[in-house]
N, C-alpha and C. Protein backbone atom coordinates (compact mmCIF):
# COMPACT_ATOMS: atom_id res chain seq x y z
N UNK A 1 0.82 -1.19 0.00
CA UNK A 1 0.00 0.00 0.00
C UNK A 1 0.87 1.26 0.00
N UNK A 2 1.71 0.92 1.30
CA UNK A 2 2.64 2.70 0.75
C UNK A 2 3.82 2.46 -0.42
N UNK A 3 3.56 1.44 -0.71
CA UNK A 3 4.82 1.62 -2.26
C UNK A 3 3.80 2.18 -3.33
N UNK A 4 2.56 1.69 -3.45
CA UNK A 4 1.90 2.16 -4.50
C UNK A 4 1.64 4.05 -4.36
N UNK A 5 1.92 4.34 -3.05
CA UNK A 5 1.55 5.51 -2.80
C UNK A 5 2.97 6.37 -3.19
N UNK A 6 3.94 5.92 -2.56
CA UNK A 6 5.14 6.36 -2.96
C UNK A 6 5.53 6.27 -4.39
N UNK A 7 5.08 5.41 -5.59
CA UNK A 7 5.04 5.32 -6.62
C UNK A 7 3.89 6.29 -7.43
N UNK A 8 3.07 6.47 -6.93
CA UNK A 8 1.99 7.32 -7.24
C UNK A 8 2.79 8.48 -7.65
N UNK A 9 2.97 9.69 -6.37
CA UNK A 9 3.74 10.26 -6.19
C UNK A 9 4.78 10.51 -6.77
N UNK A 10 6.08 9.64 -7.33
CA UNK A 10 6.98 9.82 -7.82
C UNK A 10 6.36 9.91 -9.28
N UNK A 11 5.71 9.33 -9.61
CA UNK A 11 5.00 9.29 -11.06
C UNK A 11 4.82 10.40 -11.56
N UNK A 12 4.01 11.48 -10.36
CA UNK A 12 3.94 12.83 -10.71
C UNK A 12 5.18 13.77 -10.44
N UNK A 13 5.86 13.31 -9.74
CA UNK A 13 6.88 14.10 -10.35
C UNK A 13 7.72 13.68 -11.43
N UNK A 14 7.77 12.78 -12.09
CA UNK A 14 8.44 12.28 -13.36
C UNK A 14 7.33 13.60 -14.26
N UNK A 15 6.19 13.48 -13.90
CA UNK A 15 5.23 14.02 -15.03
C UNK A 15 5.62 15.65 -14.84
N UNK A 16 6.13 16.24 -13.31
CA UNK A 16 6.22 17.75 -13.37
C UNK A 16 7.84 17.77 -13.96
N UNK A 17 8.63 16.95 -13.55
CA UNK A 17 10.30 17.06 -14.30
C UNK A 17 10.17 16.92 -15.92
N UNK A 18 9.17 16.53 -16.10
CA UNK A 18 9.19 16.22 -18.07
C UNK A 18 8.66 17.94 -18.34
N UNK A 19 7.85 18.19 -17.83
CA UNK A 19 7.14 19.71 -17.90
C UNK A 19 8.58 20.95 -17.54
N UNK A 20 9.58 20.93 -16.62
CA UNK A 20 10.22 21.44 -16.37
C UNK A 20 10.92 21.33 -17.49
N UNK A 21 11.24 20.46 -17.61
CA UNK A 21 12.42 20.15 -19.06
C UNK A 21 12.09 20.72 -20.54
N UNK A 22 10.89 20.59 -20.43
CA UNK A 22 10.09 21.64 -21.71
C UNK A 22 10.52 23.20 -21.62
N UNK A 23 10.13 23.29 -20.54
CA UNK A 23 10.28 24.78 -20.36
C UNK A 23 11.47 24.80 -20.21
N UNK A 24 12.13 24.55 -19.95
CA UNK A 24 13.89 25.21 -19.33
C UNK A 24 14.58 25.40 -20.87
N UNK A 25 13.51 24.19 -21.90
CA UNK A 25 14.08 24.44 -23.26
C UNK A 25 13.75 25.46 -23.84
N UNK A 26 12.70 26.17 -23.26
CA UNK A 26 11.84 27.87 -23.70
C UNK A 26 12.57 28.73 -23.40
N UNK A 27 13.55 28.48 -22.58
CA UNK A 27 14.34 29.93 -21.94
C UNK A 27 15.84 30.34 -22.70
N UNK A 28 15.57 31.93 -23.17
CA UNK A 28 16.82 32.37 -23.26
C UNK A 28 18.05 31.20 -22.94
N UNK A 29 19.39 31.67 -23.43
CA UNK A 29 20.38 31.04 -22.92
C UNK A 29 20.73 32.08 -22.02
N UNK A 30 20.56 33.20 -22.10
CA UNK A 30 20.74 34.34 -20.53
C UNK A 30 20.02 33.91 -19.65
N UNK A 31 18.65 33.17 -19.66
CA UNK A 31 18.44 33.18 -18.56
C UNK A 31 18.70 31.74 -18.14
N UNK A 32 18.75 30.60 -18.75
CA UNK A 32 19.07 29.22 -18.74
C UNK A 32 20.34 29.64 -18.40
N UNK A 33 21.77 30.37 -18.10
CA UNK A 33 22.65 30.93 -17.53
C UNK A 33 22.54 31.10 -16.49
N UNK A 34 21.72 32.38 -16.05
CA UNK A 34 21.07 32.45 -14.74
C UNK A 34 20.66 31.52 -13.59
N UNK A 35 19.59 30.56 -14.71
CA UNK A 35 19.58 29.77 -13.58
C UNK A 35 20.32 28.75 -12.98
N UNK A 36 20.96 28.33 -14.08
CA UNK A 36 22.20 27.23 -13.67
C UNK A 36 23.25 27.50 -13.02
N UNK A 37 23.53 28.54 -12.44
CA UNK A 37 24.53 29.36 -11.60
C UNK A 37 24.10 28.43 -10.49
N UNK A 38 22.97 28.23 -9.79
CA UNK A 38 22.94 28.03 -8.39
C UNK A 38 22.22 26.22 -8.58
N UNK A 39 22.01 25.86 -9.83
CA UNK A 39 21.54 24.74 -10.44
C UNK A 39 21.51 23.66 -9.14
N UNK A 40 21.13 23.12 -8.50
CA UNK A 40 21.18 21.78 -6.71
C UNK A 40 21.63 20.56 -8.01
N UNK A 41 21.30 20.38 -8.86
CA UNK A 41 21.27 19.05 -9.06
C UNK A 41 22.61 18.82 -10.40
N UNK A 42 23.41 17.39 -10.16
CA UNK A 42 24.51 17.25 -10.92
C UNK A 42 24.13 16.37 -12.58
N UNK A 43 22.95 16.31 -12.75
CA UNK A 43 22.51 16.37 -14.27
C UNK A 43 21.55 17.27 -14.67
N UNK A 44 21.39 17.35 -15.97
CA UNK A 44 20.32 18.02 -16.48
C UNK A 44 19.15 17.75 -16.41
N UNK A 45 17.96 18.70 -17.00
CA UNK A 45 16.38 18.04 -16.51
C UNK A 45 16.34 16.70 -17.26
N UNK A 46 16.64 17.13 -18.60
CA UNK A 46 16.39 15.33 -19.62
C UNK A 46 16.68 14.73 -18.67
N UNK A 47 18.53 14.57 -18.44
CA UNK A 47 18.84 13.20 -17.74
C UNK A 47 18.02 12.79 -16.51
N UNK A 48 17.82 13.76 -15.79
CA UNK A 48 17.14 13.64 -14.45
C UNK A 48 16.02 12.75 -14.96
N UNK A 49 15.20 13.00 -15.60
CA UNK A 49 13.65 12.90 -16.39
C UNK A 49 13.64 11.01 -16.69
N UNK A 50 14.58 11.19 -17.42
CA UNK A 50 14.89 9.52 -17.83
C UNK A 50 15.40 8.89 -17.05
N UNK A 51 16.32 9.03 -15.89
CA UNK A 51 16.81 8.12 -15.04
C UNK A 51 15.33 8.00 -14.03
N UNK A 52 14.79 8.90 -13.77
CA UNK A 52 13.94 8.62 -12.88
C UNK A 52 12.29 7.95 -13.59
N UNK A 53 12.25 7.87 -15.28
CA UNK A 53 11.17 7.12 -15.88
C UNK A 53 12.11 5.36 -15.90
N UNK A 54 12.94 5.40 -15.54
CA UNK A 54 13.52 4.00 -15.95
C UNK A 54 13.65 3.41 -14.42
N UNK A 55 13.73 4.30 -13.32
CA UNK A 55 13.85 3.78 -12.14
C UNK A 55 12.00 3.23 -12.01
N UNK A 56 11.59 4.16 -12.00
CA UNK A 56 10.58 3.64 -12.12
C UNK A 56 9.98 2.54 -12.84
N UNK A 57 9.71 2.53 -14.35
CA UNK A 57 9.99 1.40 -14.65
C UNK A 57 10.93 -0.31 -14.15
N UNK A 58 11.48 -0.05 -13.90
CA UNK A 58 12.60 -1.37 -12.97
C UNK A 58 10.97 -1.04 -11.86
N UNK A 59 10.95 -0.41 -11.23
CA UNK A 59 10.06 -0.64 -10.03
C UNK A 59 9.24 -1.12 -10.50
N UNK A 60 8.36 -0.89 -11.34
CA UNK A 60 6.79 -1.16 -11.23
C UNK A 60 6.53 -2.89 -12.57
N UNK A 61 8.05 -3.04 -12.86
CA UNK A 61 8.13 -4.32 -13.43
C UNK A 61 8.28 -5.82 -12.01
N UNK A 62 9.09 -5.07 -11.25
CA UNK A 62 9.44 -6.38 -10.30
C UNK A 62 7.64 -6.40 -9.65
């Protein structure tokens, strides 16, 4: 029960990181500059996007 919930959950954020990744492709390279100055995370949205649709996947196969 809480894996399906915790999977729920992560699902939607796979679905808001694919939406982020759209947009971050809308932005200036001044401001896609900007924001990557203080960027938390050590890949990009794609990569982020796909490692976490494939983690998932592996999950919801076992």
């Amino acid at each position: 029960m809480f894996i399906e919930k915790f999977i729920n959950k992560a699902e939607t954020m796979l679905s808001v990181m694919s939406q982020v990744s759209e947009e971050w492709e809308n932005l200036s390279d001044e401001q896609q500059d900007f924001l990557a100055e203080q960027y938390p995370l050590n890949k990009s949205f794609d990569e982020v996007v796909s490692d976490l649709k494939l983690w998932l996947n592996n999950i919801k196969a076992q």
